[in-house]
Protein backbone atom coordinates (compact mmCIF):
# COMPACT_ATOMS: atom_id res chain seq x y z
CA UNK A 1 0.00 0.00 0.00
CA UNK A 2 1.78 3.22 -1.16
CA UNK A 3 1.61 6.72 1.02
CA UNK A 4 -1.37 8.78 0.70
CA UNK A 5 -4.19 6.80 0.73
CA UNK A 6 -6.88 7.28 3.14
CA UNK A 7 -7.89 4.55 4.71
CA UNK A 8 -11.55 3.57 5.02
CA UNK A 9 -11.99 0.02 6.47
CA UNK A 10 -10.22 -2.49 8.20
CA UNK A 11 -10.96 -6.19 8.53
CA UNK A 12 -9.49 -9.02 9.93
CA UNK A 13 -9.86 -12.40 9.44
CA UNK A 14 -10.30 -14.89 12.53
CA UNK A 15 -7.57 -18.01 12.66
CA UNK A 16 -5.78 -17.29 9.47
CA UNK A 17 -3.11 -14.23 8.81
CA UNK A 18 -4.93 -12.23 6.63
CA UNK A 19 -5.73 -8.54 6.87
CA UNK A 20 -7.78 -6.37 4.94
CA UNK A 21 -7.73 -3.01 4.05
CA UNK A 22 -9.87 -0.71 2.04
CA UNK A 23 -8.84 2.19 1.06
CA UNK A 24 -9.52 5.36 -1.45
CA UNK A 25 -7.55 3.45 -4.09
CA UNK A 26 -9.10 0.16 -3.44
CA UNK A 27 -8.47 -2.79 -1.16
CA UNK A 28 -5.36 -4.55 -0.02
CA UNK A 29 -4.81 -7.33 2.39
CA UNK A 30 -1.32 -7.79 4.41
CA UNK A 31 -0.14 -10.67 5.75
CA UNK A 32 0.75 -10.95 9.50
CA UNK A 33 2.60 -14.15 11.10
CA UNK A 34 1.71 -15.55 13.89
CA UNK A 35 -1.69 -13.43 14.20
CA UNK A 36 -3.87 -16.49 13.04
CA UNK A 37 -3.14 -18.98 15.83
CA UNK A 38 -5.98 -21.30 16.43
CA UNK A 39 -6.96 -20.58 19.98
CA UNK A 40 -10.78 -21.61 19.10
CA UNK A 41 -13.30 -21.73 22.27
CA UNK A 42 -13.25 -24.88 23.65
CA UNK A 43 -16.57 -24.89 24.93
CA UNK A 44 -17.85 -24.36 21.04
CA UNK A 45 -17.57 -27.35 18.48
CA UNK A 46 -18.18 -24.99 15.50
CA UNK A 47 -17.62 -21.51 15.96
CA UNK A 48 -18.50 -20.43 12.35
CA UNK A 49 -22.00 -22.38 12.65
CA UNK A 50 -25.14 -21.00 11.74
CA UNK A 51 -27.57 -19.98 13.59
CA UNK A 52 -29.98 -22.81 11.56
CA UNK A 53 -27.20 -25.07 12.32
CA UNK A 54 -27.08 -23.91 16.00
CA UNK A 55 -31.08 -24.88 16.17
CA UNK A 56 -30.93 -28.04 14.59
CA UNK A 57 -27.89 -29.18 16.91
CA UNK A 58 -29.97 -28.45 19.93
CA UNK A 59 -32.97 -30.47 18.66
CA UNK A 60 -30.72 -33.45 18.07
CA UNK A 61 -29.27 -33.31 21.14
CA UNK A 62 -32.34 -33.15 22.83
CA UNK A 63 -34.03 -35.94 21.15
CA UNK A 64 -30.81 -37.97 22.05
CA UNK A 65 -31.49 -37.33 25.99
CA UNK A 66 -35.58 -38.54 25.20
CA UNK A 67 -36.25 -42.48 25.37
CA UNK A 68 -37.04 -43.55 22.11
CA UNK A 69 -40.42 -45.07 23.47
CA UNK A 70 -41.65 -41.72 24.75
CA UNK A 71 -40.86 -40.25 21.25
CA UNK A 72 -44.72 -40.57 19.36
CA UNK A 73 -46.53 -39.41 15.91
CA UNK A 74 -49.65 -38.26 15.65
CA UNK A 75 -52.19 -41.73 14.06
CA UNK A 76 -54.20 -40.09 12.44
CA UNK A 77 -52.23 -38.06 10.23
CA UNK A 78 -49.75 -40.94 9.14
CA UNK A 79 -50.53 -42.45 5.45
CA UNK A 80 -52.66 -39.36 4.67
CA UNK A 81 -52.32 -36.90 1.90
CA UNK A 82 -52.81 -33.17 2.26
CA UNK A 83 -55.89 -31.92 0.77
CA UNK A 84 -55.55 -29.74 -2.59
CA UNK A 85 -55.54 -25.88 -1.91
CA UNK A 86 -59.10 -24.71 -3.13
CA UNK A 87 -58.51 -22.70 -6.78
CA UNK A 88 -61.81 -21.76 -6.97
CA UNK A 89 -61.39 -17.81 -5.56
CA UNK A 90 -59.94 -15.23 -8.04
CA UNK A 91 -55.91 -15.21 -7.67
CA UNK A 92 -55.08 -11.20 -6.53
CA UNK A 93 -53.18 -10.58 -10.21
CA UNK A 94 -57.15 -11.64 -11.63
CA UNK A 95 -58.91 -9.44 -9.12
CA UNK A 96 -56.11 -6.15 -9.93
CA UNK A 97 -56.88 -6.61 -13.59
CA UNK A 98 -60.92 -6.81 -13.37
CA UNK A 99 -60.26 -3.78 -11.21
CA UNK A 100 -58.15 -1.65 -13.77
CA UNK A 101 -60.47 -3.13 -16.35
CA UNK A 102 -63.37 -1.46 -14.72
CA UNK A 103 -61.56 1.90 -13.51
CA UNK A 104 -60.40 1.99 -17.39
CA UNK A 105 -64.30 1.82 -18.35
CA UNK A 106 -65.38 4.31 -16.40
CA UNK A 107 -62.76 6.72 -17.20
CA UNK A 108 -63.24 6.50 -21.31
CA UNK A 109 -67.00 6.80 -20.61
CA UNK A 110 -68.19 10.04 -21.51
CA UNK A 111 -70.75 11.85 -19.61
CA UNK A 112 -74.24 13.78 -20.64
CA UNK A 113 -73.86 17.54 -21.74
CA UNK A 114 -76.05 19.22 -19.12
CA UNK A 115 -77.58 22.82 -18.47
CA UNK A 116 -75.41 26.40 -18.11
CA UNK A 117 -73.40 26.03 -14.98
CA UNK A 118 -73.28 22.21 -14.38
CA UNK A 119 -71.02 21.41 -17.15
CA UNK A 120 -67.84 23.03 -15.37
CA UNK A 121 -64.62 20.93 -16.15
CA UNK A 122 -64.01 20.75 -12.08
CA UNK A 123 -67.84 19.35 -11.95
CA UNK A 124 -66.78 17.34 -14.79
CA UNK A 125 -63.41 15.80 -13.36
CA UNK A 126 -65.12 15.46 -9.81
CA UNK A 127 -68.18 13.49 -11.12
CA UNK A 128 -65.55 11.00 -13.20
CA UNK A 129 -63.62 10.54 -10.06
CA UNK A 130 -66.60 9.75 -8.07
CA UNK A 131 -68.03 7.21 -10.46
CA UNK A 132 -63.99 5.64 -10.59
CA UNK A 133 -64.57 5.57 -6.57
CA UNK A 134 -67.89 3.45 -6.93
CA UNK A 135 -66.38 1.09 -9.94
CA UNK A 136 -63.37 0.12 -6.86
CA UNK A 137 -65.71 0.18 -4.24
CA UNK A 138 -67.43 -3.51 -4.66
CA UNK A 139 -63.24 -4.78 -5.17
CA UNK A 140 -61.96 -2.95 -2.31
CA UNK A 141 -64.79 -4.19 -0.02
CA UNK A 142 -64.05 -8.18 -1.40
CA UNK A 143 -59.96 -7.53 -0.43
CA UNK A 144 -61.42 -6.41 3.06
CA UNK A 145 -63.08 -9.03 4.21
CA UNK A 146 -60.96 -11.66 2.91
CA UNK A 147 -58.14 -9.58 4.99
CA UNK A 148 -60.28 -10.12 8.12
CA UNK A 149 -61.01 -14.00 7.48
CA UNK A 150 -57.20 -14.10 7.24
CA UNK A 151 -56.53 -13.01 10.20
CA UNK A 152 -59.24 -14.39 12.01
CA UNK A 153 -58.38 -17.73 10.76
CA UNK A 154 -55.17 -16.94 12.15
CA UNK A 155 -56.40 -15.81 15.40
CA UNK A 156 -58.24 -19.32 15.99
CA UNK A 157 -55.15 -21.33 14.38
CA UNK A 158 -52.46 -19.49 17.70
CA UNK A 159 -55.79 -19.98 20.36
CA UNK A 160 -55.60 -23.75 18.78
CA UNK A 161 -51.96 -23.83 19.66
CA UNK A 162 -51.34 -26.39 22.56
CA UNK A 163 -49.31 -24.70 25.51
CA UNK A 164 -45.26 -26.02 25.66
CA UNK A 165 -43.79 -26.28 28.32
CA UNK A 166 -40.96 -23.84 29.38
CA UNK A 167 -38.00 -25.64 28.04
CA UNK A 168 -39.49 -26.29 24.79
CA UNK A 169 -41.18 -22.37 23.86
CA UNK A 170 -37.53 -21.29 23.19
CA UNK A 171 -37.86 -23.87 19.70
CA UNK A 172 -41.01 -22.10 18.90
CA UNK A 173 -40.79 -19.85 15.64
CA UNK A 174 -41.32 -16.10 16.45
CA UNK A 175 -44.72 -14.84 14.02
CA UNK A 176 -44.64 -10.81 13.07
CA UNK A 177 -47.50 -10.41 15.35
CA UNK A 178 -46.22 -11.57 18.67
C-alpha cells in the first residue's frame, strides 16, 4: 500500500493471517505471522456455525437425551395426503386486472352535456372521479373481508396452539404479530 491513501476500512480475518484493508484506491490485504493462531473456544464445536445449524444441533441433542419409546406421531395423520388448496377464488393478479379493467371503463365513458353552470370541467373531473370511486368500491370491499377471514383464521389457528412447556417455547418460531 503506497503513502497517501486514506484509509476507510479495516478487517481481519479470525484463525488465518490475513488482513484487509480498504482504502480510497481500493483494497489490499497484508499478511501478518503468527496473528492467526488457532486458539478456538473450547466450549464451542463450531464456531462459524449458523444460527440454523445452531437450532438443529440443539434439537438433536435433545431428542438424544428422550427415550425412544416416549418419542410418538400423531395416528391419524400418518398415510394421509394433504388436501388440494381450493382454486376456486380469483388469484389477486385476476382481481387487480378486473379492477383496472373497470376503472379503465369508467374513465373512457363520456358523460351527458347538461344545463349552463353544471357542465364546469371541475364538476366534470369530480363526477368522473366519483363514479372511478364506486367502480373500486365492490373490489376494495371483497380484499377487506378476505383480509379479516385471514386473520381471524389466524387468530383461531395461535388460540388452537397447545401450551409447551418452558424448556421447549424457546424452539417455537417467532410470528410478526407476537
Amino acid at each position: 500500500m503506497a503513502k497517501g491513501y486514506r484509509t476507510k476500512k479495516v478487517l481481519f480475518r479470525p484463525y488465518e493471517d490475513v488482513l484487509g484493508i480498504g482504502h480510497s484506491m481500493g483494497w489490499s490485504s497484508i499478511l501478518i505471522p503468527g496473528s492467526g493462531e488457532p486458539n478456538f473456544d473450547s466450549f464451542v464445536a463450531n464456531p462459524f456455525e449458523t444460527p440454523k445449524q445452531h437450532r438443529e444441533k440443539e434439537v438433536r441433542s435433545l431428542l438424544e437425551k428422550l427415550p425412544p419409546e416416549s418419542i410418538m406421531l400423531d395416528p391419524s395423520k400418518i398415510g394421509t395426503i394433504k388436501p388440494p388448496r381450493k382454486k376456486d377464488k380469483p388469484r389477486k393478479e385476476e382481481r387487480e386486472d378486473e379492477l383496472e379493467e373497470a376503472v379503465d371503463a369508467v374513465k373512457n365513458s363520456t358523460l351527458k352535456k347538461k344545463t349552463k353552470g353544471r357542465n364546469k370541467p371541475s364538476k366534470v373531473a369530480a363526477k368522473k372521479q366519483q363514479l372511478v370511486e364506486s367502480a373500486k368500491r365492490p373490489f376494495l370491499e371483497m380484499n377487506r373481508k378476505e383480509e379479516e377471514e385471514l386473520s381471524q383464521k389466524k387468530r383461531q389457528r395461535i388460540a388452537e396452539q397447545p401450551e409447551l412447556p418452558k424448556s421447549l417455547q424457546r424452539f417455537v418460531r417467532k410470528t410478526a404479530d407476537s
